[in-house]
C-alpha atoms as a PDB file:
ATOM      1  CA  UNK A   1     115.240 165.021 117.454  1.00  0.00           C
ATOM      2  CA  UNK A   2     116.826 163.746 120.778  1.00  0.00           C
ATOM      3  CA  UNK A   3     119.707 163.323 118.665  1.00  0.00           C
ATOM      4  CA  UNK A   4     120.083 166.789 117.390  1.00  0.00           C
ATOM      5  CA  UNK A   5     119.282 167.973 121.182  1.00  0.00           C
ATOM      6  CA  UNK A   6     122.355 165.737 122.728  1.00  0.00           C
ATOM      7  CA  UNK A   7     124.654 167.405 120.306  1.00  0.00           C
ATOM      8  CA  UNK A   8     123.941 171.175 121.091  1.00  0.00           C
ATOM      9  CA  UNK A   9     123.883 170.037 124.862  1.00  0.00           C
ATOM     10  CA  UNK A  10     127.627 168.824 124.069  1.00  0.00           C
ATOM     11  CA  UNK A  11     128.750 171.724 122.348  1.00  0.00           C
ATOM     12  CA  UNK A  12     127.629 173.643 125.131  1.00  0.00           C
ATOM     13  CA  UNK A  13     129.055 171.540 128.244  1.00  0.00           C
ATOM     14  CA  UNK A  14     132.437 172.101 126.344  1.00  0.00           C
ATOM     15  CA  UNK A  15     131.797 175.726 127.299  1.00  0.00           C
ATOM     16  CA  UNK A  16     130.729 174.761 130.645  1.00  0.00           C
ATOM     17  CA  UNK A  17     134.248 173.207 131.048  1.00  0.00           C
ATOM     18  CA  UNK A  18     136.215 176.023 129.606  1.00  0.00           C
ATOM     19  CA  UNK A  19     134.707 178.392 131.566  1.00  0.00           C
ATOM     20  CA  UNK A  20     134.720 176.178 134.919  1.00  0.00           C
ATOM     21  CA  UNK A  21     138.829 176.033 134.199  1.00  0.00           C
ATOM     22  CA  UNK A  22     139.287 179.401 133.676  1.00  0.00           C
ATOM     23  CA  UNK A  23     137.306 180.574 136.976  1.00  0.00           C
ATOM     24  CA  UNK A  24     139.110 177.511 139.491  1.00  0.00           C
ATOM     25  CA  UNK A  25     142.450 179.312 138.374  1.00  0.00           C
ATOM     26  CA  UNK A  26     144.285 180.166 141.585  1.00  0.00           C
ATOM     27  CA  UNK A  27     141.153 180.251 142.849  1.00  0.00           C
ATOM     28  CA  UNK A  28     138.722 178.763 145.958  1.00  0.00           C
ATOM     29  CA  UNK A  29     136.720 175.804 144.733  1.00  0.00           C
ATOM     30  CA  UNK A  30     133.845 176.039 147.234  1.00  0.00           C
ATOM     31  CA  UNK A  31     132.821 179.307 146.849  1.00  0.00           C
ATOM     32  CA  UNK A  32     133.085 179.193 142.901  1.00  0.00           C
ATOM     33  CA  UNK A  33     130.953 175.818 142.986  1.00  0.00           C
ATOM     34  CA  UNK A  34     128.578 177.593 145.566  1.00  0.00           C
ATOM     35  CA  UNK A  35     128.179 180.365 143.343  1.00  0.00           C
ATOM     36  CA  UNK A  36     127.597 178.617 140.287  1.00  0.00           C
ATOM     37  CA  UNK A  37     124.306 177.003 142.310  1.00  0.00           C
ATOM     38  CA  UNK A  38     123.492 179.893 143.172  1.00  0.00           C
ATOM     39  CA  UNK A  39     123.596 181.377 139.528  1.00  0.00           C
ATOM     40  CA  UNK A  40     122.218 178.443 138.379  1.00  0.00           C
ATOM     41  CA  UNK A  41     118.965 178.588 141.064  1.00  0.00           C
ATOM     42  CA  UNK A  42     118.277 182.210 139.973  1.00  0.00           C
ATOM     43  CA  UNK A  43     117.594 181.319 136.083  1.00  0.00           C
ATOM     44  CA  UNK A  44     115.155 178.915 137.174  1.00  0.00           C
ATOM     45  CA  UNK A  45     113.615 180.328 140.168  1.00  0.00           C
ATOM     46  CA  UNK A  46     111.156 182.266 138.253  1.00  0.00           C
ATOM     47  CA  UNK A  47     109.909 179.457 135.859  1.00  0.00           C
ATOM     48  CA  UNK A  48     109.296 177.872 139.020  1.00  0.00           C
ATOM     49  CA  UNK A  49     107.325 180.805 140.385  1.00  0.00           C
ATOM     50  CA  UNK A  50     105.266 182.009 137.249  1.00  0.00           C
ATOM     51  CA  UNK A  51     104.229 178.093 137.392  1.00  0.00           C
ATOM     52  CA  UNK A  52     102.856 178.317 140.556  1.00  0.00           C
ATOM     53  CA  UNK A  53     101.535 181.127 140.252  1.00  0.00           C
ATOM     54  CA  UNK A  54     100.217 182.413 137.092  1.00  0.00           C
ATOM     55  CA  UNK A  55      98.946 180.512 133.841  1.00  0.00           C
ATOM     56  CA  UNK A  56     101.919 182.290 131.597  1.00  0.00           C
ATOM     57  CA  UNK A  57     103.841 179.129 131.024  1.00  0.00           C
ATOM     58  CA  UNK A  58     101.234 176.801 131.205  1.00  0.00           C
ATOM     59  CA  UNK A  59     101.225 174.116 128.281  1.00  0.00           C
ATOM     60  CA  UNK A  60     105.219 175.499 127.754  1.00  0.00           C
ATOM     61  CA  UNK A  61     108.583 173.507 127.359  1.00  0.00           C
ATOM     62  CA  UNK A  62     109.042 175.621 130.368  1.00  0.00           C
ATOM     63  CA  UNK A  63     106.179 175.179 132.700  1.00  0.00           C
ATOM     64  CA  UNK A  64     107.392 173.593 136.042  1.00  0.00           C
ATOM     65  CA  UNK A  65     104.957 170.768 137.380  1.00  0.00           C
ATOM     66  CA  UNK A  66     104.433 170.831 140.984  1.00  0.00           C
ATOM     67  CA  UNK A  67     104.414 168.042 143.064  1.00  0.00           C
ATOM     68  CA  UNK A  68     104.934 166.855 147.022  1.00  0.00           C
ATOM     69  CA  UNK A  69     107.499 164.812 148.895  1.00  0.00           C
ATOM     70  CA  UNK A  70     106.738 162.029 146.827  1.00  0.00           C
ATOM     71  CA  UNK A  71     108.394 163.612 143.616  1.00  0.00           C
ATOM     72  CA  UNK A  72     110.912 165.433 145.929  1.00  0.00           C
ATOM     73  CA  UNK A  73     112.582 163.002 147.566  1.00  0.00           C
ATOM     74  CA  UNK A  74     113.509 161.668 144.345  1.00  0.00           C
ATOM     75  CA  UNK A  75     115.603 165.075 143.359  1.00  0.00           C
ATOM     76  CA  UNK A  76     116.841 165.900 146.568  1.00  0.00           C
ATOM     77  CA  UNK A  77     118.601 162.535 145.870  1.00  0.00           C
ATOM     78  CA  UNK A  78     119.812 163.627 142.698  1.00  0.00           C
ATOM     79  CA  UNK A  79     120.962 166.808 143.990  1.00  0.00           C
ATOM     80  CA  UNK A  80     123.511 164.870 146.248  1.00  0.00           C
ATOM     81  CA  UNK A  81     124.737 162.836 143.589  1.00  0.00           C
ATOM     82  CA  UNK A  82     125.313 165.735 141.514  1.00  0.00           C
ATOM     83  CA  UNK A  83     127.123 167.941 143.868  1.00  0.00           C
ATOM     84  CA  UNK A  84     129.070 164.934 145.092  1.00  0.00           C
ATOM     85  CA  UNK A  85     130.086 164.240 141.735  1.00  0.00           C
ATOM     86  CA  UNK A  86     130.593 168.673 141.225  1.00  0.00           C
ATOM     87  CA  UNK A  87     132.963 168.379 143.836  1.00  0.00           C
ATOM     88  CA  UNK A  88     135.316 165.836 143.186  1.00  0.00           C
ATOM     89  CA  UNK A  89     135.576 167.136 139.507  1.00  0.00           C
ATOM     90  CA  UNK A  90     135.795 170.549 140.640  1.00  0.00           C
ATOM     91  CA  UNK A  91     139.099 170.459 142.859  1.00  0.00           C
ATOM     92  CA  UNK A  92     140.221 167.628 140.203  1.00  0.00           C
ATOM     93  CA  UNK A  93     139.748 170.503 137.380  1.00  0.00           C
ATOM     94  CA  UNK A  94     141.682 173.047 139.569  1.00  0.00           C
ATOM     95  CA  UNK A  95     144.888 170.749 139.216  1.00  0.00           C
ATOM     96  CA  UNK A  96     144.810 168.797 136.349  1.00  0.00           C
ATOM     97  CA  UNK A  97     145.283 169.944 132.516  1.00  0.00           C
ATOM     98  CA  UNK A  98     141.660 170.313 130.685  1.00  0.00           C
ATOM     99  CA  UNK A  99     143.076 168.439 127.832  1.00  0.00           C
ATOM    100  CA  UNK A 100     143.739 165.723 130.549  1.00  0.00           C
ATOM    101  CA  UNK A 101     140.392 166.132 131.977  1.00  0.00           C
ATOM    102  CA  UNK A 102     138.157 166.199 129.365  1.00  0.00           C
ATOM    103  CA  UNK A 103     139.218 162.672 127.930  1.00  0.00           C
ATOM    104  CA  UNK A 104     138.632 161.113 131.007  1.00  0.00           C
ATOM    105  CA  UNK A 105     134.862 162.434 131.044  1.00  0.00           C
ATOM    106  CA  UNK A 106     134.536 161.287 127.937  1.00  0.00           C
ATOM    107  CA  UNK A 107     134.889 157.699 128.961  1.00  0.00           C
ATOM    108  CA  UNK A 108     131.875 158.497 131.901  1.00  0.00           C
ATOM    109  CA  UNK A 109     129.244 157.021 128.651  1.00  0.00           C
ATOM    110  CA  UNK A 110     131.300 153.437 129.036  1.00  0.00           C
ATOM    111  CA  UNK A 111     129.874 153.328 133.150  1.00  0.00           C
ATOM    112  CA  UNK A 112     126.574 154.666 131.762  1.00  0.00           C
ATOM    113  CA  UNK A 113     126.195 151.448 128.830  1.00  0.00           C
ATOM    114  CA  UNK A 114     126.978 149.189 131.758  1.00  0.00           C
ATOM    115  CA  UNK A 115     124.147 150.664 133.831  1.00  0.00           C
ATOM    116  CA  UNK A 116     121.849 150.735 130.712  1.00  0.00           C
ATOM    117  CA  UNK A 117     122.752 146.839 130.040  1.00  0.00           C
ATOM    118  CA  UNK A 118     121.438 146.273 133.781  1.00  0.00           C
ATOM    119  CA  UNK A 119     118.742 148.388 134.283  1.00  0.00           C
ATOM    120  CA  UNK A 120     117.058 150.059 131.465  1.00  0.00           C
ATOM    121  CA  UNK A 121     117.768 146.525 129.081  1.00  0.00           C
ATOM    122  CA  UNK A 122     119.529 148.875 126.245  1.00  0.00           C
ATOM    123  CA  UNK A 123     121.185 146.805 123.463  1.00  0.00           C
ATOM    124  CA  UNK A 124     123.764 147.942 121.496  1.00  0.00           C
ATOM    125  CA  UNK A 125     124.569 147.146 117.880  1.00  0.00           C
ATOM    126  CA  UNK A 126     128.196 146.559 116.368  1.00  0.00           C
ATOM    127  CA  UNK A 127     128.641 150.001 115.205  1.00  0.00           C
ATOM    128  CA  UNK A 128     128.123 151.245 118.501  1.00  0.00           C
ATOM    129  CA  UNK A 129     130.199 148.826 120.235  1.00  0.00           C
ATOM    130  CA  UNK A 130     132.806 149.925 117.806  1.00  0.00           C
ATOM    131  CA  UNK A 131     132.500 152.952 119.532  1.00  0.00           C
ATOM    132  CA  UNK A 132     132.659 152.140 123.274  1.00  0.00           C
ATOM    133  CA  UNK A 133     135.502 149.617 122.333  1.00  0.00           C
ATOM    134  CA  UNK A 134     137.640 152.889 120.692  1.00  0.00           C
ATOM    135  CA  UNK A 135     136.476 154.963 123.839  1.00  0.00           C
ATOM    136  CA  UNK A 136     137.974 152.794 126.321  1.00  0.00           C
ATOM    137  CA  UNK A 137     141.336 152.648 124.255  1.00  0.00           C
ATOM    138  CA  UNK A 138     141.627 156.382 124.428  1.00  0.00           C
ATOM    139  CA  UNK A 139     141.601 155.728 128.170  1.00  0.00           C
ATOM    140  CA  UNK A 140     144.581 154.209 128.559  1.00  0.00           C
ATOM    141  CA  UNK A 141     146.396 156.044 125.805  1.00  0.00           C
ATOM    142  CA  UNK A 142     145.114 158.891 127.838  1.00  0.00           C
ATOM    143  CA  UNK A 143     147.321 157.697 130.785  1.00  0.00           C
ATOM    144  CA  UNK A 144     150.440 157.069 128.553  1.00  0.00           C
ATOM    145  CA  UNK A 145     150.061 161.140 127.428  1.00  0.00           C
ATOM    146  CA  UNK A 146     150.212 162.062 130.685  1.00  0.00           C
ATOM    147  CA  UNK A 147     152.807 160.387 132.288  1.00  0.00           C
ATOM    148  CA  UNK A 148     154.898 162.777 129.737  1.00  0.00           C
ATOM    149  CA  UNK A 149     153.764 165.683 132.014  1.00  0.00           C
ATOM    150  CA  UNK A 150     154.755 164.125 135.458  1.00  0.00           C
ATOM    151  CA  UNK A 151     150.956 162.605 136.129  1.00  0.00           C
ATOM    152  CA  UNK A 152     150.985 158.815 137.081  1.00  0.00           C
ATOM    153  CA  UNK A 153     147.409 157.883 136.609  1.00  0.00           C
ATOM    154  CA  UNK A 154     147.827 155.442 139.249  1.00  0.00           C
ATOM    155  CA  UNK A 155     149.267 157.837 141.986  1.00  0.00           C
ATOM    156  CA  UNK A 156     148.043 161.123 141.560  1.00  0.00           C
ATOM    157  CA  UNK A 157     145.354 161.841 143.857  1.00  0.00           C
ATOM    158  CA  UNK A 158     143.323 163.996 141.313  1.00  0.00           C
ATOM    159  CA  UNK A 159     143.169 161.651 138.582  1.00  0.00           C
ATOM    160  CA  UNK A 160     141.125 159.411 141.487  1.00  0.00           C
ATOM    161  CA  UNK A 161     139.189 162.445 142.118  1.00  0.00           C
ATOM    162  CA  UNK A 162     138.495 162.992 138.043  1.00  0.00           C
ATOM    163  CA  UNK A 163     137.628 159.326 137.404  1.00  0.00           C
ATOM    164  CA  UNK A 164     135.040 158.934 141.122  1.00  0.00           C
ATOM    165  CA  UNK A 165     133.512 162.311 139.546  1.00  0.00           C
ATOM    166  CA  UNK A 166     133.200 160.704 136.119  1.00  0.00           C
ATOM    167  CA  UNK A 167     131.255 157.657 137.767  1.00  0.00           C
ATOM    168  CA  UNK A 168     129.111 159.584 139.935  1.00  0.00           C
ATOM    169  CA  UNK A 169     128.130 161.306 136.891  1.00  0.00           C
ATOM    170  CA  UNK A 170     127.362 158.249 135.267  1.00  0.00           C
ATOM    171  CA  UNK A 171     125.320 157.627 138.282  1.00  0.00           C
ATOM    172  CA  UNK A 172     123.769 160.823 137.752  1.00  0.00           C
ATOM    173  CA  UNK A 173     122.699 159.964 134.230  1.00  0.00           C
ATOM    174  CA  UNK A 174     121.666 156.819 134.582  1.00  0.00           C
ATOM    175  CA  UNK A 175     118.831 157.970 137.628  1.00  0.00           C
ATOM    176  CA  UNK A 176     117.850 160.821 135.215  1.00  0.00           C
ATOM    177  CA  UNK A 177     116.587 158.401 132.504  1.00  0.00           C
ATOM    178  CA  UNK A 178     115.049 156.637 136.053  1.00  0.00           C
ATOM    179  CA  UNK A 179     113.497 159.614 137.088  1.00  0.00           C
ATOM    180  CA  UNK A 180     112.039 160.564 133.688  1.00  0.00           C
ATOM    181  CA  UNK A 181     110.960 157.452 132.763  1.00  0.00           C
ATOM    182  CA  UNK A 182     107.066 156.889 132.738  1.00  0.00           C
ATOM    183  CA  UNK A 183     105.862 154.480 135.327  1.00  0.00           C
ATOM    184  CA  UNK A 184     104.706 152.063 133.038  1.00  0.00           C
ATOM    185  CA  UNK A 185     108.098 151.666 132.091  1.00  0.00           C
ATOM    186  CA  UNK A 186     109.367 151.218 135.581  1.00  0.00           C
ATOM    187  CA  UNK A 187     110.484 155.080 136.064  1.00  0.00           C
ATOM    188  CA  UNK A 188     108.960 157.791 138.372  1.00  0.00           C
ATOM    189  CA  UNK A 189     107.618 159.737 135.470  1.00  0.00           C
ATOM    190  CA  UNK A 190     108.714 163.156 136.900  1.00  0.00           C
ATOM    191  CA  UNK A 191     108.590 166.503 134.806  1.00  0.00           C
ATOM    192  CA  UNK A 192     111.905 167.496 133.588  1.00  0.00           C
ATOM    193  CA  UNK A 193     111.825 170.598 134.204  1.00  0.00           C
ATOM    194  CA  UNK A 194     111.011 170.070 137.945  1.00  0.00           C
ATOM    195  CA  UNK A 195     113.435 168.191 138.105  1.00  0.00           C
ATOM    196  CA  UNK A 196     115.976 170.276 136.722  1.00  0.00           C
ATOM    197  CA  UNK A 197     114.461 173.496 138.257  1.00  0.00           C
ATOM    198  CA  UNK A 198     114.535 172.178 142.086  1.00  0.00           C
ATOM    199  CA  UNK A 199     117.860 169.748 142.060  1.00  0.00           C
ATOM    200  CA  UNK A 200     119.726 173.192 141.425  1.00  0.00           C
ATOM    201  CA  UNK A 201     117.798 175.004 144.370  1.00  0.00           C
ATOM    202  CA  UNK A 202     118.873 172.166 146.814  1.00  0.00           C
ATOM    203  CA  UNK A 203     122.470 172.312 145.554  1.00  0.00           C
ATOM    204  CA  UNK A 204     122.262 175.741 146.295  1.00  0.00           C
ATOM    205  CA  UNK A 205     121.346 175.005 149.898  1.00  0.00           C
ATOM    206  CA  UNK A 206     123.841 172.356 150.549  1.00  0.00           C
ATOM    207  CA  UNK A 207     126.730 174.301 148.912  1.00  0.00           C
ATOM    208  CA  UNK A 208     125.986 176.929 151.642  1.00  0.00           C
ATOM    209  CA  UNK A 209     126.102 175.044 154.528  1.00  0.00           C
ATOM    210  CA  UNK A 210     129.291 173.508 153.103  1.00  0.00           C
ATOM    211  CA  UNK A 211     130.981 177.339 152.789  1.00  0.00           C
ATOM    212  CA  UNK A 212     129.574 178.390 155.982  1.00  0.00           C
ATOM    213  CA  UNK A 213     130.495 175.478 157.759  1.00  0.00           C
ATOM    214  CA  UNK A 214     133.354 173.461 155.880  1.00  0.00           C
ATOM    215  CA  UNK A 215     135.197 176.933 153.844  1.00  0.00           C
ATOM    216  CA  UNK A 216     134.529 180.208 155.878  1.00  0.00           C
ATOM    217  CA  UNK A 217     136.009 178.801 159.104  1.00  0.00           C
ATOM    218  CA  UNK A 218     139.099 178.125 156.849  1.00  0.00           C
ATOM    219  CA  UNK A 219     139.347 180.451 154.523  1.00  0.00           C
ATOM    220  CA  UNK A 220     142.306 182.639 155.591  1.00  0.00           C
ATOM    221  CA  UNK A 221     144.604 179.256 155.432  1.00  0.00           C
ATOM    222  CA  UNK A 222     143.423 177.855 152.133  1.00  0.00           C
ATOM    223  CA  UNK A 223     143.368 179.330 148.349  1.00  0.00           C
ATOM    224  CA  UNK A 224     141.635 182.693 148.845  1.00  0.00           C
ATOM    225  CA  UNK A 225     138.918 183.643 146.658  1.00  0.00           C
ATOM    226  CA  UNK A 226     138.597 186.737 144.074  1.00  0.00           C
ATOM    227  CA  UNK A 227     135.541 187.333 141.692  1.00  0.00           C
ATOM    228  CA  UNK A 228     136.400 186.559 137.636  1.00  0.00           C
ATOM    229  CA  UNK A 229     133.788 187.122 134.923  1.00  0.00           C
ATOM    230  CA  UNK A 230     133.989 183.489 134.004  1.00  0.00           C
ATOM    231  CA  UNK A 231     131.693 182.708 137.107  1.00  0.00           C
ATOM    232  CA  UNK A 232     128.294 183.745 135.865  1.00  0.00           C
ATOM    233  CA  UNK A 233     129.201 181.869 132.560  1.00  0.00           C
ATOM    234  CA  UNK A 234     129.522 178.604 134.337  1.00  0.00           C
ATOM    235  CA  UNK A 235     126.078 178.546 135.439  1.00  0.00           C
ATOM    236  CA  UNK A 236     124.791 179.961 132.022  1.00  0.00           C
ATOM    237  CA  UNK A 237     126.180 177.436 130.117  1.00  0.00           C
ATOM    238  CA  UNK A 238     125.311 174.519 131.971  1.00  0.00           C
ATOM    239  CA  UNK A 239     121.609 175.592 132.832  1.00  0.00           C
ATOM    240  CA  UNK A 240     121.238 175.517 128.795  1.00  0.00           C
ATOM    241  CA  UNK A 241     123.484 172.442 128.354  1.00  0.00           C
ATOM    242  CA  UNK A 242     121.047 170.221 130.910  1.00  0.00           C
ATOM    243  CA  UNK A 243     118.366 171.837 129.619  1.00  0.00           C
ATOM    244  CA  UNK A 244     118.710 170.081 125.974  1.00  0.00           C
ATOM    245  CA  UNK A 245     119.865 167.089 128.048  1.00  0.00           C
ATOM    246  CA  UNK A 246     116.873 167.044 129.875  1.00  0.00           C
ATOM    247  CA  UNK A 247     114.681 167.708 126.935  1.00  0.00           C
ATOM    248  CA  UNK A 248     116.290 165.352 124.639  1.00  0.00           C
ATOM    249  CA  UNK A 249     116.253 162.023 127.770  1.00  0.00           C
ATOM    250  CA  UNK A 250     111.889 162.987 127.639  1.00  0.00           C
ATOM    251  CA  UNK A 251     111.959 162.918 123.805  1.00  0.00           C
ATOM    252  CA  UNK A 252     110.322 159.196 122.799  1.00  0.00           C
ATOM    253  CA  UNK A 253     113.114 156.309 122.040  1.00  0.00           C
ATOM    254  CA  UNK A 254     116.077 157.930 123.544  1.00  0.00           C
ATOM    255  CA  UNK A 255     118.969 156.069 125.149  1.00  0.00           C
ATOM    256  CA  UNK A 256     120.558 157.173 128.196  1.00  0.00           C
ATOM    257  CA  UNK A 257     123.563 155.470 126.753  1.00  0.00           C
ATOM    258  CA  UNK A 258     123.635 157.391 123.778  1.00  0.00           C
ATOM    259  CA  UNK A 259     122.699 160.599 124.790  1.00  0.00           C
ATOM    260  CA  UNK A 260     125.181 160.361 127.320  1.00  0.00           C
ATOM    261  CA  UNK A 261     128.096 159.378 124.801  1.00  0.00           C
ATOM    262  CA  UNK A 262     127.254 162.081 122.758  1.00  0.00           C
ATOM    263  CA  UNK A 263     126.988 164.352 125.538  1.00  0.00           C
ATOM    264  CA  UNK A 264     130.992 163.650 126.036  1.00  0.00           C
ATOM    265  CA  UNK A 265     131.487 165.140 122.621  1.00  0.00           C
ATOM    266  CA  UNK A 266     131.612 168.115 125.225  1.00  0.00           C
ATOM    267  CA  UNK A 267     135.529 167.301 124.988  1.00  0.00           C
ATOM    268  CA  UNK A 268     136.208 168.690 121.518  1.00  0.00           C
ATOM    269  CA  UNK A 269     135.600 172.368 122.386  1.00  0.00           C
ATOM    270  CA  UNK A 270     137.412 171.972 126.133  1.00  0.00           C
ATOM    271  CA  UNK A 271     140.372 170.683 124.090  1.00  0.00           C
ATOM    272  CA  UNK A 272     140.416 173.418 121.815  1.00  0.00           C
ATOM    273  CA  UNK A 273     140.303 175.750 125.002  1.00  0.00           C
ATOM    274  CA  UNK A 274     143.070 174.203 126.644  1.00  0.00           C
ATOM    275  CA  UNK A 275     144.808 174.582 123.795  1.00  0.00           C
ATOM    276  CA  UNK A 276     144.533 178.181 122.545  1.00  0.00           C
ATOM    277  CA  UNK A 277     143.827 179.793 125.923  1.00  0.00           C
ATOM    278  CA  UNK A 278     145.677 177.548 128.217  1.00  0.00           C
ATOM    279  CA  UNK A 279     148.088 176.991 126.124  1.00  0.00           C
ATOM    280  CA  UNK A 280     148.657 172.879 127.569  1.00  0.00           C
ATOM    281  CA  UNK A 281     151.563 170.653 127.005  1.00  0.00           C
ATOM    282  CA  UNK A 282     152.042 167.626 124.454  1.00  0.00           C
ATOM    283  CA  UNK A 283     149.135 168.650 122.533  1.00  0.00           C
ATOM    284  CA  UNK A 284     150.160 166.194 119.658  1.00  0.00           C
ATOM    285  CA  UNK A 285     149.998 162.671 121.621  1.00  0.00           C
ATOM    286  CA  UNK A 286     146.223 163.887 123.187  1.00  0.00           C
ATOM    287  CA  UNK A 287     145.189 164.937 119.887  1.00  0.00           C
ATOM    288  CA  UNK A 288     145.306 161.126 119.196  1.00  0.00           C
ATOM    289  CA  UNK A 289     143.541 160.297 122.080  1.00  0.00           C
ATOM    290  CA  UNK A 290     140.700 163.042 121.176  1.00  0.00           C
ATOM    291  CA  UNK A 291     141.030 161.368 117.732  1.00  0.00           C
ATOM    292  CA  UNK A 292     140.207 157.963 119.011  1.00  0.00           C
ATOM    293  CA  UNK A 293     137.079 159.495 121.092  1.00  0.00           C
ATOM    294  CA  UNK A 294     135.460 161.482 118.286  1.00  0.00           C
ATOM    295  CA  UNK A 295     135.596 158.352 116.332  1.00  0.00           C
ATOM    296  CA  UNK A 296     133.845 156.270 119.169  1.00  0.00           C
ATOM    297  CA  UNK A 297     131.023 158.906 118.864  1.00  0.00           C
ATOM    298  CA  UNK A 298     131.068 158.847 114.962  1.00  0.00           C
ATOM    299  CA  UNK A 299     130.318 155.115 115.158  1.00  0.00           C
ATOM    300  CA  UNK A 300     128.037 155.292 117.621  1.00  0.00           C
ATOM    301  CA  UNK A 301     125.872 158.108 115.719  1.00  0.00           C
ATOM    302  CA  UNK A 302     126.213 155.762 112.297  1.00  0.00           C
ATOM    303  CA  UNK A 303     124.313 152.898 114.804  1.00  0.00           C
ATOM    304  CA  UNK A 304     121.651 155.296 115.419  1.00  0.00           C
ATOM    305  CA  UNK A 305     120.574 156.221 112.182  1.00  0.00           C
END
């Protein structure tokens, strides 16, 4: 089942991306990440209040568990992880090509098997390390692909900002399977949908202080900001995206490592955006490097079964 979850979660993040692209065009980053928090806090604001409140949800894949500091502290972590990691990808999406973007995500699972190796003791077999092996190639074939559009991996400022968002999200994942973990397994045993309920709330918080403080002072000498209906869609897609994520990470036997490598199957349907909407450059050397990553994930889903 966890399986089945993961892939609808990466269909949707695909969307998530597409949609994140097409709103950052010519456009403010703060404001556009502050918004999607604040989109984001709305859809679950009132699972979070008919929980509290009422008995509606109770015994529902949608109830929200309450709890004090204790479980808090853990999220409000998370939510600075996230939104760290938000950030950097967000400005990095702004200026780079989606078809160069989206490969490099896909290589956040590789960060994610070392963290499972050290903390979680997650074994891999040789189908799956079949997979990680073709993953990391794609990486640096990635790099030769864009040097053909005047990006030098090793000097372009965004491409930093791309691959530090990729391992903060790894980060991220990695303290998600921590979080949800029961404590006889050596997790915190939180409720997933508390935790995915009130890590969007804080971001929502910090993301205003940063446009009050950081963007509003500012905004008349940066990249001004205009509305596009792609916002709202950012926030709707990933909501439901981490939603199956979260589900599928509390579903018996999963593995953060493989949940999050399927998860980066996310790249097919960004790739297909970039190239029908965005219409992005040397499309046939990527599609090689997309080859090499959808065969990673068809190995690793043959050492699952």
């Amino acid at each position: 089942m966890w399986l089945i979850l993961a892939f609808l979660s990466a269909a949707l993040l695909g969307c998530y991306d597409s949609f994140k692209k097409q709103a950052l065009s010519a456009n403010a980053v703060v404001p556009v990440l502050f918004l999607n928090t604040l989109f984001s806090s709305l859809i679950f604001l009132p699972f979070i209040i008919l929980s509290a409140h009422s008995t509606i949800l109770d015994d529902s894949i949608f109830h929200v568990t309450a709890s004090g500091w204790e479980g808090h502290k853990y999220i409000l972590l998370k939510s600075l992880i996230v939104l760290s990691s938000w950030v950097f990808g967000y400005f990095a999406m702004k200026h780079l090509p989606l078809t160069i973007v989206g490969p490099i995500n896909a290589t956040r699972p590789v960060m994610v098997l070392l963290g499972a190796f050290l903390f979680f003791g997650e074994r891999l077999n040789v189908y799956q390390w079949i997979g990680v092996l073709l993953t990391v190639v794609s990486f640096f074939m990635l790099s030769r692909s864009g040097k053909k559009e005047g990006i030098d991996f090793k000097h372009n400022h965004w491409i930093y900002f791309i691959v530090l968002a990729a391992v903060l999200g790894a980060v991220s994942g990695l303290y998600d399977k921590y979080l949800m973990a029961p404590v006889e397994e050596g997790g915190v045993g939180l409720d997933r949908m508390m935790v995915q309920s009130w890590y969007n709330i804080y971001q929502c918080f910090m993301m205003l202080c940063m446009l009050m403080l950081l963007w509003w002072p500012r905004r008349g000498q940066t990249t001004r900001f205009h509305w596009h209906w792609s916002i709202p869609f950012i926030s709707i897609f990933l909501s439901t995206a981490d939603f199956l994520y979260f589900y599928a990470l509390s579903e018996p036997g999963a593995m953060i490592s493989i949940v999050s490598m399927i998860r980066r199957g996310s790249v097919v349907v960004s790739f297909l955006f970039g190239a029908l909407f965005f219409h992005e450059k040397n499309l046939k050397s990527k599609v090689i490097d997309l080859a090499l990553v959808l065969l990673g994930l068809l190995f690793l889903y043959i050492g699952t079964r």
